[in-house]
Protein backbone atom coordinates (compact mmCIF):
# COMPACT_ATOMS: atom_id res chain seq x y z
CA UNK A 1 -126.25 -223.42 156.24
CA UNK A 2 -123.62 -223.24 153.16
CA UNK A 3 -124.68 -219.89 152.78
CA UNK A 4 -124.42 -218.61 156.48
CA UNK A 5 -120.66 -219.28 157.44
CA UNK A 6 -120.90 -216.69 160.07
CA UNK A 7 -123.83 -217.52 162.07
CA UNK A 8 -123.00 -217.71 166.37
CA UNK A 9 -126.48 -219.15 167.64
CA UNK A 10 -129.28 -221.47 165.78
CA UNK A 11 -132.27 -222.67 167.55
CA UNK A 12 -134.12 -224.56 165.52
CA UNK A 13 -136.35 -226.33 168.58
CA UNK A 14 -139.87 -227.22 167.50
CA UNK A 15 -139.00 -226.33 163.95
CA UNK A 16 -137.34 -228.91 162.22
CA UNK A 17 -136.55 -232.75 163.18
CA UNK A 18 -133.14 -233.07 164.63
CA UNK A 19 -131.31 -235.35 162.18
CA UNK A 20 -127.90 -236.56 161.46
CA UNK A 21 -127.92 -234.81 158.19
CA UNK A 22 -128.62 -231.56 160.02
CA UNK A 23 -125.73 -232.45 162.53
CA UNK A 24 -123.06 -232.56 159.80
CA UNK A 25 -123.88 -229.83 157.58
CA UNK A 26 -123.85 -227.45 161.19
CA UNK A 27 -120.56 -228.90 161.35
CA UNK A 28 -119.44 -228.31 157.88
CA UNK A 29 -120.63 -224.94 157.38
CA UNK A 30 -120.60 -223.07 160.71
CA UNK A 31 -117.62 -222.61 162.31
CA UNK A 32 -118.63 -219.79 164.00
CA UNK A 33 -121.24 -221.58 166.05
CA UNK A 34 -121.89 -221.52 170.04
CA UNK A 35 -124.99 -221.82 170.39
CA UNK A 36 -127.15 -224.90 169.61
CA UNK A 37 -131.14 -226.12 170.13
CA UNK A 38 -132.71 -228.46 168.11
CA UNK A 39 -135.36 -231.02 168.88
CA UNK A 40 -136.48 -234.76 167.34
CA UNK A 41 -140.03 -235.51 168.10
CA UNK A 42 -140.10 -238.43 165.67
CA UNK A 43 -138.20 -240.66 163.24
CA UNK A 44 -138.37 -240.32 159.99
CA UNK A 45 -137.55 -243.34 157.53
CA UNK A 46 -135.40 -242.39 154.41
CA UNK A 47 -132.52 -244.29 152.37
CA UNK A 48 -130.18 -241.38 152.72
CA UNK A 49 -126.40 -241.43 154.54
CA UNK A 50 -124.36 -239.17 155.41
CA UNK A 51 -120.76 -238.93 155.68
CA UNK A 52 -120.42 -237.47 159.53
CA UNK A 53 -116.85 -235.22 160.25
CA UNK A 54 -115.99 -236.96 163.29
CA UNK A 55 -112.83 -235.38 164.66
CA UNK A 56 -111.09 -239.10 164.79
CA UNK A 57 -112.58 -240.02 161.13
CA UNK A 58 -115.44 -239.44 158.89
CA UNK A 59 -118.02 -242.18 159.31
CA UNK A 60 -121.24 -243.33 156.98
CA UNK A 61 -124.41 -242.46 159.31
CA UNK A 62 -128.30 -243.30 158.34
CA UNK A 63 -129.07 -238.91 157.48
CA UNK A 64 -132.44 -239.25 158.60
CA UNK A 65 -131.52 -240.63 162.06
CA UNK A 66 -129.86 -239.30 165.03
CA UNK A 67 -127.02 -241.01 166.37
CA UNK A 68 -125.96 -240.42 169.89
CA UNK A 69 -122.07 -240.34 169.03
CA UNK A 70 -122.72 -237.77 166.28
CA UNK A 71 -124.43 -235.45 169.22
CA UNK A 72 -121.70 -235.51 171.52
CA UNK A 73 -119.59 -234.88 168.77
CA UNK A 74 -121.27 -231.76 168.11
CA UNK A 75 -121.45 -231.13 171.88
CA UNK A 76 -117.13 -231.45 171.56
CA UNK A 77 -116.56 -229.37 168.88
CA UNK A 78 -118.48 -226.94 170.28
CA UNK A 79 -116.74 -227.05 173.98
CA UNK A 80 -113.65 -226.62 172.13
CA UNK A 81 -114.39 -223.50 170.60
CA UNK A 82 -114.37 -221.86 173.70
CA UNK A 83 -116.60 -218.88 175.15
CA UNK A 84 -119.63 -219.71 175.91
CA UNK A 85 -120.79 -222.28 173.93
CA UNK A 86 -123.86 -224.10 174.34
CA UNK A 87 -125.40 -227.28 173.38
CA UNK A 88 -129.74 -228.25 173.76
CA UNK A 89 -130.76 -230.71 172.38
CA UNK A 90 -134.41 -232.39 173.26
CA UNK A 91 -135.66 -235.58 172.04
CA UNK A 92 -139.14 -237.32 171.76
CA UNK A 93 -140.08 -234.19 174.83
CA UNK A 94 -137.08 -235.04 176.90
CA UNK A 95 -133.86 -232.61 177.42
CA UNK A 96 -132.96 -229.18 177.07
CA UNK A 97 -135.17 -226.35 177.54
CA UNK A 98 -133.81 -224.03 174.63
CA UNK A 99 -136.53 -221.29 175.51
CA UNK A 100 -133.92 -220.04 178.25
CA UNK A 101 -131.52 -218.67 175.95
């Protein structure tokens, strides 16, 4: 995403795993973004951390997890953009249905 700066919409449902790691960098490097589905089907077990942009204080996350506070983070940030932004996020077959949009 360090490339795309000016991407509005990314569904990434059924393609990748929904990690923390993915969280921040859609954070970091998309702050054009109103649109959001992703999905986590299962965990994945890696060493790596990631230092999440929370709006009240970065904070040192497990990247390969998904942490429910970094989700409604995202979920904020978007809200607070404005417009019609919108948030789907499904996890192990539960949540959002991001084939409507």
């Amino acid at each position: 995403f360090a490339r795309c700066h000016q991407l509005e919409e990314v569904n990434l449902h059924q393609a990748v795993n929904l990690t923390n790691s993915l969280l921040c960098a859609l954070l970091e490097h998309l702050p054009q973004l109103r649109r959001f589905a992703a999905s986590r089907l299962c965990s994945e077990h890696t060493s790596a951390v990631v230092c999440f942009p929370f709006v009240a204080g970065a904070r040192c996350l497990p990247g390969d997890g998904l942490d429910a506070a970094a989700v409604a983070e995202v979920e904020l940030v978007l809200a607070r953009r404005g417009g019609d932004a919108e948030v789907h996020i499904c996890v192990d077959g539960e949540g959002s249905d991001s084939e409507d949009w």
